[in-house]
C-alpha atoms as a PDB file:
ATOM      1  CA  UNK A   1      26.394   5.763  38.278  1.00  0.00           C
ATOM      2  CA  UNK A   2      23.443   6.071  36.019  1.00  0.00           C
ATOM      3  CA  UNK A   3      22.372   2.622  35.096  1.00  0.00           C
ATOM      4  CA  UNK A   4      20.635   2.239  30.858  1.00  0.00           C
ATOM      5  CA  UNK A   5      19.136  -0.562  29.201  1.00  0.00           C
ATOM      6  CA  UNK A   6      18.424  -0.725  25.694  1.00  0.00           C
ATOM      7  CA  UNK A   7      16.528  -3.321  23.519  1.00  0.00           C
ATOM      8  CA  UNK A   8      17.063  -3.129  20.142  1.00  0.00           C
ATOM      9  CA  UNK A   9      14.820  -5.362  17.609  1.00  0.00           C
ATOM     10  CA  UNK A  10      14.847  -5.170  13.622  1.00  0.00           C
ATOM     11  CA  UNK A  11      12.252  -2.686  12.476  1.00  0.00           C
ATOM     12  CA  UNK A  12       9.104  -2.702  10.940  1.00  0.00           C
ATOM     13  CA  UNK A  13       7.081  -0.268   8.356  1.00  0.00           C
ATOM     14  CA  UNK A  14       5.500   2.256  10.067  1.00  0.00           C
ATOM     15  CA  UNK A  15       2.242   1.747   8.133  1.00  0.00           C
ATOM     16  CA  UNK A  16       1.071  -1.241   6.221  1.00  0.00           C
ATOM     17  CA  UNK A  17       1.770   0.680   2.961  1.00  0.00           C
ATOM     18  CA  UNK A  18       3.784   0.346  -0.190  1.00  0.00           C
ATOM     19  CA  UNK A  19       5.292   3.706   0.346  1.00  0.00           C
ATOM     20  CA  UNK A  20       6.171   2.955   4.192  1.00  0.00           C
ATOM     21  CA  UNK A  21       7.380  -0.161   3.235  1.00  0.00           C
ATOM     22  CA  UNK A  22       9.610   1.090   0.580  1.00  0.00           C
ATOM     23  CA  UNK A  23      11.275   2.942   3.224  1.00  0.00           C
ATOM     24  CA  UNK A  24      11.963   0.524   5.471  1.00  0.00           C
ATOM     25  CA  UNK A  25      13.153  -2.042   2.766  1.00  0.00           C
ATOM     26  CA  UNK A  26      15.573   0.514   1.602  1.00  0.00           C
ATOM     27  CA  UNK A  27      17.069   1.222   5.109  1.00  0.00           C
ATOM     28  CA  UNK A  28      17.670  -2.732   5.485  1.00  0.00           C
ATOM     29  CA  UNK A  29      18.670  -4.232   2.209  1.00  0.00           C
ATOM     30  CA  UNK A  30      21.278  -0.868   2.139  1.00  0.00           C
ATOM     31  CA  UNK A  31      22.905  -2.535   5.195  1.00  0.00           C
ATOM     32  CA  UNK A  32      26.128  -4.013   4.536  1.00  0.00           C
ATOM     33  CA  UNK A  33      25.506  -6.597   7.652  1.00  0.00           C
ATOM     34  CA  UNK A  34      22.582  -8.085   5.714  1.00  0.00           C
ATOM     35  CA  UNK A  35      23.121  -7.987   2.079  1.00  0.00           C
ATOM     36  CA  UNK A  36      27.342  -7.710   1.900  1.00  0.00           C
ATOM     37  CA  UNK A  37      27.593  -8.378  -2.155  1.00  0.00           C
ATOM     38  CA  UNK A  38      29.406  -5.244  -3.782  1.00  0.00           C
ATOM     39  CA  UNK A  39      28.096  -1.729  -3.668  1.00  0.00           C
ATOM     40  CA  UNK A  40      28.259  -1.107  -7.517  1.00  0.00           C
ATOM     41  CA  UNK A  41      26.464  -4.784  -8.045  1.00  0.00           C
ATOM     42  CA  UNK A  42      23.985  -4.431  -5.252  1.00  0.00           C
ATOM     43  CA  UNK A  43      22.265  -1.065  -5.369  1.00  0.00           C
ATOM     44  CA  UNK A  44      21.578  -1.008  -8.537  1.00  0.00           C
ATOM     45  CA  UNK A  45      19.201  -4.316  -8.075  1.00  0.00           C
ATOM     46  CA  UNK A  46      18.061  -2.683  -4.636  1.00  0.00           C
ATOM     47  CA  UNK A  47      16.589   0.433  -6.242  1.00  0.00           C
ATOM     48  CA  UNK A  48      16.150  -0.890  -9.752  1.00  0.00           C
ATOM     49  CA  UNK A  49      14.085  -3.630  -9.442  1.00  0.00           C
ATOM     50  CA  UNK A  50      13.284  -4.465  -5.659  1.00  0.00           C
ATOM     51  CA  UNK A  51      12.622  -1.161  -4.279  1.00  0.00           C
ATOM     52  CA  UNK A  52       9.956  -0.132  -7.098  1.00  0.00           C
ATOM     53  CA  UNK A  53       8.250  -4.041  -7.193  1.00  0.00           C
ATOM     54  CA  UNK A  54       8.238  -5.448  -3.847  1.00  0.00           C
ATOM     55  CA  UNK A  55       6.322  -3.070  -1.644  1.00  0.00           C
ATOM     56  CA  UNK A  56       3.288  -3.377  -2.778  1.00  0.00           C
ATOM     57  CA  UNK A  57       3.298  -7.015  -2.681  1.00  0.00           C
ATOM     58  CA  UNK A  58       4.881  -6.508   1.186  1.00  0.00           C
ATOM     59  CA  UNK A  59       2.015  -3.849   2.360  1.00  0.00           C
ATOM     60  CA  UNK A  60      -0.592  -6.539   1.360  1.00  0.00           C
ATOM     61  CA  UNK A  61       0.875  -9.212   3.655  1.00  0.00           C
ATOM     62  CA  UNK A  62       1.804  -6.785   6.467  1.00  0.00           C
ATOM     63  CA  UNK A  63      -2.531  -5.454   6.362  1.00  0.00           C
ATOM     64  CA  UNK A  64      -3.528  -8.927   7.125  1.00  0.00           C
ATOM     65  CA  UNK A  65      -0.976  -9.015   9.959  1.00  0.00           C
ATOM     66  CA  UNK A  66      -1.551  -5.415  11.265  1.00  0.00           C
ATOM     67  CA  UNK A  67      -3.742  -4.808  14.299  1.00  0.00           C
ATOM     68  CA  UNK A  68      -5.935  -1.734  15.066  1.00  0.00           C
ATOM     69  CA  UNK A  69      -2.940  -0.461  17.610  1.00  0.00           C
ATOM     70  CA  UNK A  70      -0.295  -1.133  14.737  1.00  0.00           C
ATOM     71  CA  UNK A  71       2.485  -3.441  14.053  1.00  0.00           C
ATOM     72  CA  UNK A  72       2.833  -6.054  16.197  1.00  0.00           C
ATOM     73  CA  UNK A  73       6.485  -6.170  16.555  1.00  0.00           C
ATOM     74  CA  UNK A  74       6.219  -2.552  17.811  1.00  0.00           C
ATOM     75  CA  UNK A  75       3.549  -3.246  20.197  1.00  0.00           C
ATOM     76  CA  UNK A  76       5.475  -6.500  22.078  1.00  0.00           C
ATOM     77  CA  UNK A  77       8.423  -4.390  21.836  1.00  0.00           C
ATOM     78  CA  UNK A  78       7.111  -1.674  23.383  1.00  0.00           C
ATOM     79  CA  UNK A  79       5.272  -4.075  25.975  1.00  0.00           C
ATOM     80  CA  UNK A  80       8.885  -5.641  26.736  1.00  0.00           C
ATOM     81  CA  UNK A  81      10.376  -2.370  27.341  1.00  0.00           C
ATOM     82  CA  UNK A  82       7.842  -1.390  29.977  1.00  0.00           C
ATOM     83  CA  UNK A  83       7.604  -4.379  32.283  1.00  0.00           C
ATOM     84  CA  UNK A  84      11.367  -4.472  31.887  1.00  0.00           C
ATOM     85  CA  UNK A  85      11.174  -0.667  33.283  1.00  0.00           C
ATOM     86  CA  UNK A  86       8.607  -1.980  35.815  1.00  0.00           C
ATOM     87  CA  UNK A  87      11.649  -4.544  37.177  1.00  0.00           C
ATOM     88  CA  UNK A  88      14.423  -2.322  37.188  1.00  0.00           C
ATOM     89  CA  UNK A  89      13.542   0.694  38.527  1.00  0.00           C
ATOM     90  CA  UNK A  90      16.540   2.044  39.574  1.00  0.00           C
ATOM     91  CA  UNK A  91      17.583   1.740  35.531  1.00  0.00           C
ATOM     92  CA  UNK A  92      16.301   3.894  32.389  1.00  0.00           C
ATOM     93  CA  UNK A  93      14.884   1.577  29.655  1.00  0.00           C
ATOM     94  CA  UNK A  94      14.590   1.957  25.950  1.00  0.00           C
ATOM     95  CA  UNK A  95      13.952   0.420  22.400  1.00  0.00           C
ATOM     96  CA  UNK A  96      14.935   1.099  19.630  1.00  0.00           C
ATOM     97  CA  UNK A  97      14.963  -0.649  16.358  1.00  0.00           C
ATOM     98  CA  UNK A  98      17.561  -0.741  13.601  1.00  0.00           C
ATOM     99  CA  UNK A  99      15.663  -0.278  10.095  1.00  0.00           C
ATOM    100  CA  UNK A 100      12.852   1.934  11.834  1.00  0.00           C
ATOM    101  CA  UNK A 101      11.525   4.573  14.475  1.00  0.00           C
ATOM    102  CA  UNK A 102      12.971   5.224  17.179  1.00  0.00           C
ATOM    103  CA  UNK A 103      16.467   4.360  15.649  1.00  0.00           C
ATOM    104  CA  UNK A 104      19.471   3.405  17.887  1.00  0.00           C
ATOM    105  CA  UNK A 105      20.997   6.787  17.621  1.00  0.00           C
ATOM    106  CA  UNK A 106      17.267   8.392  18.969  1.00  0.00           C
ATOM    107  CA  UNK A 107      17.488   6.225  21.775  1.00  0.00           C
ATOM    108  CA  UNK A 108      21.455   6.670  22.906  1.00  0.00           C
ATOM    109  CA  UNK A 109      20.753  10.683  22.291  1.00  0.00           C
ATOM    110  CA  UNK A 110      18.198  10.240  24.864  1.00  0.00           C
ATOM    111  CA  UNK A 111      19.818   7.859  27.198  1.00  0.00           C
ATOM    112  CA  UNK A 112      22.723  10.389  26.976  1.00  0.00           C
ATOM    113  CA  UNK A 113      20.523  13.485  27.530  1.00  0.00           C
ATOM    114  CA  UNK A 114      19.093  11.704  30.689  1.00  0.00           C
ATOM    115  CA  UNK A 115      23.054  10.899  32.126  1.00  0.00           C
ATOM    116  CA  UNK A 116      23.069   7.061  31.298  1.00  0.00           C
ATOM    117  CA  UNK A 117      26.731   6.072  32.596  1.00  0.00           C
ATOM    118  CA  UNK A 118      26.405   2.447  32.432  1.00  0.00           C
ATOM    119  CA  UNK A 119      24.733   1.090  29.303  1.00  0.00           C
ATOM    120  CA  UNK A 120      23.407  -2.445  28.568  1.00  0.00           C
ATOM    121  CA  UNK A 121      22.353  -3.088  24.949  1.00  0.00           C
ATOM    122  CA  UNK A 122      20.360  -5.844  24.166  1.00  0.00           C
ATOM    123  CA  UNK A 123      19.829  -7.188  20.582  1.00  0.00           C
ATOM    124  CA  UNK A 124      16.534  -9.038  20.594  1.00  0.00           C
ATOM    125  CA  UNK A 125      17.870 -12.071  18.945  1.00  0.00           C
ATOM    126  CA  UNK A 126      18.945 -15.077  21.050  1.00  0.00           C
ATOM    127  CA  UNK A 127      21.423 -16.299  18.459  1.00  0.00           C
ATOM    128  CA  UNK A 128      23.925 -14.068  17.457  1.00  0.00           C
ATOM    129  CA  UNK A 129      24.583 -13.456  13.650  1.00  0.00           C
ATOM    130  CA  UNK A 130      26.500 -10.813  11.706  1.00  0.00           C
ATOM    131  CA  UNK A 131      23.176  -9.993   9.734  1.00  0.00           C
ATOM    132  CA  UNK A 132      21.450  -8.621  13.179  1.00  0.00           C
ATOM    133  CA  UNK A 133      23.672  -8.845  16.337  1.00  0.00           C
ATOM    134  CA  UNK A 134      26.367  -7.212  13.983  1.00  0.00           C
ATOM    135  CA  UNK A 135      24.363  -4.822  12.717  1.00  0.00           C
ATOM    136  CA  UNK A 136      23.248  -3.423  16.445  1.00  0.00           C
ATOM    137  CA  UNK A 137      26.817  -3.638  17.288  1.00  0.00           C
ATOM    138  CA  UNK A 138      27.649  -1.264  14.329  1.00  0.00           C
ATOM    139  CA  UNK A 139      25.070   1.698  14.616  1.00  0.00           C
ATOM    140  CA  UNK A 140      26.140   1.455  18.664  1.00  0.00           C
ATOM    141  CA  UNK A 141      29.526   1.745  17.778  1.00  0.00           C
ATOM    142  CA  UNK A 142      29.088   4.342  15.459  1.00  0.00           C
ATOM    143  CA  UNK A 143      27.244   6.332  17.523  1.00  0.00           C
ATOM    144  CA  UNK A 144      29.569   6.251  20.505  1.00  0.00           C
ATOM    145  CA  UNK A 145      32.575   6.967  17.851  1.00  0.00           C
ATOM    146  CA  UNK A 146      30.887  10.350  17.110  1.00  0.00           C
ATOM    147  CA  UNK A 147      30.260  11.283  20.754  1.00  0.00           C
ATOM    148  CA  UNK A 148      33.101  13.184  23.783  1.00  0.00           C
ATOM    149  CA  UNK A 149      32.454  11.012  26.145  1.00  0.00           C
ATOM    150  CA  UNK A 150      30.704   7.396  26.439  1.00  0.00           C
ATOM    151  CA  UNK A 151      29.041   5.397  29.359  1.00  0.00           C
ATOM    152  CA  UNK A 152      30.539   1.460  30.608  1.00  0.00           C
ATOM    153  CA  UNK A 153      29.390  -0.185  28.004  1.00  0.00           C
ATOM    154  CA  UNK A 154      28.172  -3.617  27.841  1.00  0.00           C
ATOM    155  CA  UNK A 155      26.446  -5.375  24.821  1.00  0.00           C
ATOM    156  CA  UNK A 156      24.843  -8.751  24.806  1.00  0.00           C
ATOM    157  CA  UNK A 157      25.999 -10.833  22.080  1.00  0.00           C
ATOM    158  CA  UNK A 158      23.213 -13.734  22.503  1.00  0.00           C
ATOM    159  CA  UNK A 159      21.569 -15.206  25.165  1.00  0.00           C
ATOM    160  CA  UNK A 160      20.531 -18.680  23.617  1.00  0.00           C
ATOM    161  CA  UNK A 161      23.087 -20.332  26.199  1.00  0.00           C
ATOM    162  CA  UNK A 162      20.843 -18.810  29.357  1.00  0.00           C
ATOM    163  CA  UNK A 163      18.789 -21.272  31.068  1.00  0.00           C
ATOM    164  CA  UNK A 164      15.741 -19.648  31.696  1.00  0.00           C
ATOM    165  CA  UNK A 165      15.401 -18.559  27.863  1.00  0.00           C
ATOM    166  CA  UNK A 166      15.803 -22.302  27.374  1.00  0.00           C
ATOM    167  CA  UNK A 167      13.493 -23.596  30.080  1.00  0.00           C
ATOM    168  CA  UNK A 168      10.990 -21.234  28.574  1.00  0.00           C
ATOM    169  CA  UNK A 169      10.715 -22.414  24.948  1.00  0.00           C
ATOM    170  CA  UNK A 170      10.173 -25.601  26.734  1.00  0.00           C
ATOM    171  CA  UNK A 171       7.742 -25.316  29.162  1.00  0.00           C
ATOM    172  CA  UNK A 172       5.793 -24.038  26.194  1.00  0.00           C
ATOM    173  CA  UNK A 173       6.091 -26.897  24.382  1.00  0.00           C
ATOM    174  CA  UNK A 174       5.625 -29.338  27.123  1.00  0.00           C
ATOM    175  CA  UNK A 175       2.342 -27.182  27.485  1.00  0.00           C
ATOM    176  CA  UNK A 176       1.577 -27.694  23.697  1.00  0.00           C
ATOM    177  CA  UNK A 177       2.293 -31.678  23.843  1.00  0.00           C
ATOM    178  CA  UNK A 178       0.113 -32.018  26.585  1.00  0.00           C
ATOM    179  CA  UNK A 179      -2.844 -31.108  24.136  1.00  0.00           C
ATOM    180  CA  UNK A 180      -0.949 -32.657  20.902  1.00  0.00           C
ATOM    181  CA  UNK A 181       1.112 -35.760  22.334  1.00  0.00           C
ATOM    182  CA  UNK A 182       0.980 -37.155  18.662  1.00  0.00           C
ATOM    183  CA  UNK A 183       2.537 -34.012  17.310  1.00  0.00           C
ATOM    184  CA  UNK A 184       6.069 -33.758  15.375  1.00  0.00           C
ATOM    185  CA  UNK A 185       8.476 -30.339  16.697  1.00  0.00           C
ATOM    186  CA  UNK A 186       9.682 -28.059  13.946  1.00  0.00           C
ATOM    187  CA  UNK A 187      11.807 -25.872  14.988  1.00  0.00           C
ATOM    188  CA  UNK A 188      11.821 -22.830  12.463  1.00  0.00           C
ATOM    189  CA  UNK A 189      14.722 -20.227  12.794  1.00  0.00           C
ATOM    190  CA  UNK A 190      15.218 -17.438  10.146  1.00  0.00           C
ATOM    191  CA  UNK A 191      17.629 -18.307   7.132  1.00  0.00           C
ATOM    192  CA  UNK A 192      20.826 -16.812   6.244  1.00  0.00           C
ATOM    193  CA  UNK A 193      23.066 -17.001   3.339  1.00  0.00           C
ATOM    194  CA  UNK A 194      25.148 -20.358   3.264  1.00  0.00           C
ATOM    195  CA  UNK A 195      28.357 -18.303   2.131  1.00  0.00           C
ATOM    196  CA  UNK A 196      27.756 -16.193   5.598  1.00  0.00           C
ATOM    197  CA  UNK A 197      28.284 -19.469   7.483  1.00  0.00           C
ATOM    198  CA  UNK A 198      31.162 -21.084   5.802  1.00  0.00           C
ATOM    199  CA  UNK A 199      33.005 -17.399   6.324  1.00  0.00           C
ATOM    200  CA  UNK A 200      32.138 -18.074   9.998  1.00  0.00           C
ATOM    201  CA  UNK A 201      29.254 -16.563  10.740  1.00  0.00           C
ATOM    202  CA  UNK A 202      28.597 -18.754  14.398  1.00  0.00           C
ATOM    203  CA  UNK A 203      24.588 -18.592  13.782  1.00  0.00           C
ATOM    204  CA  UNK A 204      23.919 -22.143  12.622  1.00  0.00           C
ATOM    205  CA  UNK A 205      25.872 -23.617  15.301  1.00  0.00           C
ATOM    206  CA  UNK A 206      23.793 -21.607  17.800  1.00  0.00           C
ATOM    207  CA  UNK A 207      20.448 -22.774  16.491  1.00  0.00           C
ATOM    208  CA  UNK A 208      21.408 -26.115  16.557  1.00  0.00           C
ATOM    209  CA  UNK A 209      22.622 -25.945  20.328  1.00  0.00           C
ATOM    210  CA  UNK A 210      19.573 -24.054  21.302  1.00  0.00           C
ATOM    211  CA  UNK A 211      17.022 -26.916  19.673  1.00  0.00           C
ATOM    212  CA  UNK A 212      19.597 -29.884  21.501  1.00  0.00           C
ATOM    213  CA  UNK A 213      19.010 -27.756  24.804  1.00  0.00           C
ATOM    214  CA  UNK A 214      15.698 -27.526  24.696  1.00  0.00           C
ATOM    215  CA  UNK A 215      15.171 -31.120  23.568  1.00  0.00           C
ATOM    216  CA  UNK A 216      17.015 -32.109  26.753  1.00  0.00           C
ATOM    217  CA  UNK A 217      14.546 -30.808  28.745  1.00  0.00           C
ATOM    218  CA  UNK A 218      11.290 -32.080  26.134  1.00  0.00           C
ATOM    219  CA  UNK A 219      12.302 -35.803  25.639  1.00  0.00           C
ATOM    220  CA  UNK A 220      12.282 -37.845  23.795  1.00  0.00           C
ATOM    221  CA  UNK A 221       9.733 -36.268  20.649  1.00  0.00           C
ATOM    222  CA  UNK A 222      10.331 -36.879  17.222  1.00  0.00           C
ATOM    223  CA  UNK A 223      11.369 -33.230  15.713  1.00  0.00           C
ATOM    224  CA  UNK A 224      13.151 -31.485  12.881  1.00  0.00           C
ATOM    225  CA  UNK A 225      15.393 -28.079  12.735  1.00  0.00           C
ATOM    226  CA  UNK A 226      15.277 -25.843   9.500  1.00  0.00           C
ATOM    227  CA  UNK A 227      15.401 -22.784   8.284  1.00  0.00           C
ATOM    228  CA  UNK A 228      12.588 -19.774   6.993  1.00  0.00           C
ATOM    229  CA  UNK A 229      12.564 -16.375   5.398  1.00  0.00           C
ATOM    230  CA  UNK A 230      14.795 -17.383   2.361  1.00  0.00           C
ATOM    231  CA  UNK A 231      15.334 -13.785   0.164  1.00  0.00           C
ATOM    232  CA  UNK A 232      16.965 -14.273  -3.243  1.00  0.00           C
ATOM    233  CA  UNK A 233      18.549 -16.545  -5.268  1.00  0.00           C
ATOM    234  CA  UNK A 234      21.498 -18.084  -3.460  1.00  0.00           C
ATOM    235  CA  UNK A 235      22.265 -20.901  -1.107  1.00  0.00           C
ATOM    236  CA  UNK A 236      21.033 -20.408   2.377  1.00  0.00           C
ATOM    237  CA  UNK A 237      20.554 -22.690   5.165  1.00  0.00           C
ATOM    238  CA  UNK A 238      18.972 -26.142   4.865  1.00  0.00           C
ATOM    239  CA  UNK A 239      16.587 -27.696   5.558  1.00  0.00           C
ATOM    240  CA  UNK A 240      13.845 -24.941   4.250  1.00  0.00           C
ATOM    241  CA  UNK A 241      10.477 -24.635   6.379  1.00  0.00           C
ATOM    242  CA  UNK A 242       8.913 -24.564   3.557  1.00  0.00           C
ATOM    243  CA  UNK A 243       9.869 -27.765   1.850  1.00  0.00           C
ATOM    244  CA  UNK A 244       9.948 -29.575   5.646  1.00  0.00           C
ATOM    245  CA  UNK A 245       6.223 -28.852   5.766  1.00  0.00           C
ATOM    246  CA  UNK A 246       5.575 -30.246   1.917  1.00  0.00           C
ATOM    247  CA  UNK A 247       7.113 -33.391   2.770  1.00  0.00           C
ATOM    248  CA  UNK A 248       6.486 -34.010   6.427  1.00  0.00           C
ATOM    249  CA  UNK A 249       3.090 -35.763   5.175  1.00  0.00           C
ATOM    250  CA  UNK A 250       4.310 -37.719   3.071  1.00  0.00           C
ATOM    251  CA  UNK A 251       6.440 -39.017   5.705  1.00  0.00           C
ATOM    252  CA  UNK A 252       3.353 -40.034   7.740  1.00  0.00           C
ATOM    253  CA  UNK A 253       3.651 -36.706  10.061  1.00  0.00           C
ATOM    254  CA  UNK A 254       0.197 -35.482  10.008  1.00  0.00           C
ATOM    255  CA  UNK A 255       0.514 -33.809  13.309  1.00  0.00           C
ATOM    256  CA  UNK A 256       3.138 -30.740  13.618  1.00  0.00           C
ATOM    257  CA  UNK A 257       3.818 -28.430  16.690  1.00  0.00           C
ATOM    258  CA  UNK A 258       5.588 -25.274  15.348  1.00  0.00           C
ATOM    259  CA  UNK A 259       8.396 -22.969  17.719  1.00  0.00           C
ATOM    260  CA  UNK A 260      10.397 -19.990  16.379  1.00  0.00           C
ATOM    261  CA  UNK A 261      13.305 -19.986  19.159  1.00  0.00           C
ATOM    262  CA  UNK A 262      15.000 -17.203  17.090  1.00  0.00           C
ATOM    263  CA  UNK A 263      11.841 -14.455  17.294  1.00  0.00           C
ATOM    264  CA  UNK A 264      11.155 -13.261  20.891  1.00  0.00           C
ATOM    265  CA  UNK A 265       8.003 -11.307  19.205  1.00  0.00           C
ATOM    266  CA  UNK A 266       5.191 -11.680  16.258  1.00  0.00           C
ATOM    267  CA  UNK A 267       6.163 -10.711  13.060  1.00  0.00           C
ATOM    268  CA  UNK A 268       5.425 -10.782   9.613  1.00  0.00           C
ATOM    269  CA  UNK A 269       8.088 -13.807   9.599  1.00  0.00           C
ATOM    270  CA  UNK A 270       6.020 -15.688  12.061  1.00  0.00           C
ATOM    271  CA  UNK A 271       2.227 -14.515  11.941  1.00  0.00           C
ATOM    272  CA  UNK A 272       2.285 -14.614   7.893  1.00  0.00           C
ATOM    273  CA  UNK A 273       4.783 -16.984   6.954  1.00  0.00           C
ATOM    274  CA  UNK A 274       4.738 -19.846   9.353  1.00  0.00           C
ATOM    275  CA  UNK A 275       0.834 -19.031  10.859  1.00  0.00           C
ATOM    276  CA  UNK A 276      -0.692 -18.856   7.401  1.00  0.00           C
ATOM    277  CA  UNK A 277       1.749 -19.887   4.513  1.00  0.00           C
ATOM    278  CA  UNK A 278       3.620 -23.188   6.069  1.00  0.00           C
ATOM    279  CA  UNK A 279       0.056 -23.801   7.616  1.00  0.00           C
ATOM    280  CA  UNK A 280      -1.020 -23.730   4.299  1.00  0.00           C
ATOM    281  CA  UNK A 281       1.580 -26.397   2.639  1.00  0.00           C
ATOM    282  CA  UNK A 282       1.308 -28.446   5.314  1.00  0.00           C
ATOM    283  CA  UNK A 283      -2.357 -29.088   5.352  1.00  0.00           C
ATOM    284  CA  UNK A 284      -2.484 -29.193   1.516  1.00  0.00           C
ATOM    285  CA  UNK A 285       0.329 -31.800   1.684  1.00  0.00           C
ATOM    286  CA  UNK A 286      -2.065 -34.299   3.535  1.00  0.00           C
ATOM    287  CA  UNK A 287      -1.026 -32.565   7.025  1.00  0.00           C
ATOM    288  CA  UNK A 288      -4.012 -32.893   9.558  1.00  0.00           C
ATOM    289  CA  UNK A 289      -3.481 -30.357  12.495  1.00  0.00           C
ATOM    290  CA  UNK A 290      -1.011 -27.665  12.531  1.00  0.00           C
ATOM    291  CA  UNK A 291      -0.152 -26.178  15.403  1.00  0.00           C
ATOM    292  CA  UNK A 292       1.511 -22.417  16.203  1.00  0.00           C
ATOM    293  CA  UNK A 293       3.584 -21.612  19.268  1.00  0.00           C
ATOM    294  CA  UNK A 294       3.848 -18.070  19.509  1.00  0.00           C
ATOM    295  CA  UNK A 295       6.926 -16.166  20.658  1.00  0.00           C
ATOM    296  CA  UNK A 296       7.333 -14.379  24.054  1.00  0.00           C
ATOM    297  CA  UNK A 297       5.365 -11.342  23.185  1.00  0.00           C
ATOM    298  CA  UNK A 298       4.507  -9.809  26.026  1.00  0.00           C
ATOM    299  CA  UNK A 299       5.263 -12.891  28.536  1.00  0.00           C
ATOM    300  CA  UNK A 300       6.413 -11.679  31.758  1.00  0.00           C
ATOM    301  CA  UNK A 301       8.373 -14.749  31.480  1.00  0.00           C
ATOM    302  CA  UNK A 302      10.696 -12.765  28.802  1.00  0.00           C
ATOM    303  CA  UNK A 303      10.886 -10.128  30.677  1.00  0.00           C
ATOM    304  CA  UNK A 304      12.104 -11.489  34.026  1.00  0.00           C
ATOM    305  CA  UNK A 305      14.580 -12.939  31.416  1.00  0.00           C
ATOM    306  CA  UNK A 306      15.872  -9.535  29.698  1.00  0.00           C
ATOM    307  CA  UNK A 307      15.862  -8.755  33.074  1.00  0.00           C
ATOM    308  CA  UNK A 308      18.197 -11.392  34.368  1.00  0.00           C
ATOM    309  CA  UNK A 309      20.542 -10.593  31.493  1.00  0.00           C
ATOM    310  CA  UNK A 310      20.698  -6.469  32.497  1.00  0.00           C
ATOM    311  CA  UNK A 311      21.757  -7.697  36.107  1.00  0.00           C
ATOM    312  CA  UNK A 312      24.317 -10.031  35.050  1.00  0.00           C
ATOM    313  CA  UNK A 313      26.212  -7.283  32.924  1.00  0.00           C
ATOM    314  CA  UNK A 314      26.728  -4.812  35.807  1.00  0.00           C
END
């Protein structure tokens, strides 16, 4: 037996340009997972009027994120994949990403071509939602539905219930109060549609246990759960980051210690939205010190983690 692990995280432009970015935006907003209104009233908004205006405006935000090795999701990504490698030796370990190079199918062809038997696939999102856990469940399955043969497969559906993820987030903010004992938690997780919920999408619930688990373990610190990255006009989860971090000062909160429990590496969602634009209403709201806790990134921490979870599915 022939033991795989694969780590799958969103995507990301391969360059910080309009034209790279229209091609990534048109690989995710085309997937059914993530935007499931009808074909024949969807695409035509998708390459009609998103696909020609919003890249530019995207490649502008993803330069001031972009370092000189490139984007930083593909960088802790890659990091994660090698000191998981380092761990588990006897195992072959890959990423892949769903909207981007090297796609799922890349990396099963090659996990295939090097005689992977047993196969552990792990979504990089804690919390499981349609709109990403589903989505690496689909290209996986459609992959293997093409294929002869297929290894023992096992795919993790979350892993906000595992201890050590939830000891992790915090230890770091145990770390952060130590230097901020004044400071209000936020707990920012990405949005998703409202109507995904009510049809029973289990994400919200999962947020919600993973902020109660991890203020077990903080104390008692004032704190408040919402909800970032809103895209379009409907209803999505509440409360919005955005409008938490307008009105926190006027609540007397001058003090805020940010977490993203839902990103496990830097992103545009977390380096330009919460590090600079939240910052930004926060402090213009009367807010007097904001501070970031980044994700994993390249924590060894994490990785013992990932590693824990591709032991526990053999």
């Amino acid at each position: 037996m022939k033991k795989g692990v694969l780590l799958v995280n969103l995507g990301t432009p391969e360059t910080p340009t309009a034209a790279a970015v229209r091609t990534y935006l048109s690989r995710f907003l085309a997937d059914r997972r993530v935007i499931d209104l009808p074909r024949p009233l969807w695409l035509p908004i998708l390459y009609g009027m998103i696909l020609p205006m919003r890249p530019p405006r995207s490649a502008a935000l993803y330069r001031k994120i972009w370092t000189k090795q490139g984007s930083p999701l593909l960088l802790y990504t890659q990091t994660q994949a090698r000191q998981l490698q380092a761990l588990l030796r006897e195992s072959i370990v890959r990423y892949a990403m769903c909207y981007s190079e090297p796609t799922v199918t890349t990396a099963l062809q090659e996990m295939q071509a090097d005689g992977v038997t047993d196969l552990t696939v792990i979504p990089q999102y804690p919390q499981y939602s349609t709109t990403t856990v589903g989505s690496v469940f689909d290209q996986v399955a459609a992959y293997f539905g093409q294929t002869a043969t297929s290894p023992q497969l096992h795919f993790v559906s979350s892993f906000y219930q595992e201890p050590s993820y939830i000891h992790a987030l915090a230890n770091q903010i145990k770390r952060a109060l130590k230097q901020q004992p004044a400071g209000h938690l936020v707990f920012s997780y990405h949005g998703i549609p409202q109507r995904y919920a009510d049809q029973g999408d289990p994400y919200p619930q999962q947020c919600e246990q993973t902020t109660k688990r991890v203020m077990a373990l903080v104390g008692d610190v004032p704190y408040t759960q919402s909800y970032q990255s809103k895209f379009g006009p409907g209803q999505w989860l509440q409360p919005a980051t955005a409008q938490v971090m307008r009105t926190l000062p006027q609540q007397g909160v001058k003090q805020v210690i940010v977490i993203t429990p839902g990103f496990v590496a830097d992103c545009l969602e977390t380096l330009q939205e919460i590090d600079h634009e939240n910052r930004g209403y926060f402090m213009q709201s009367g807010g007097s010190e904001f501070t970031y806790l980044h994700p994993f990134n390249g924590s060894p921490t994490f990785t013992r983690l990932l590693a824990t979870i591709a032991v526990g599915q053999a």
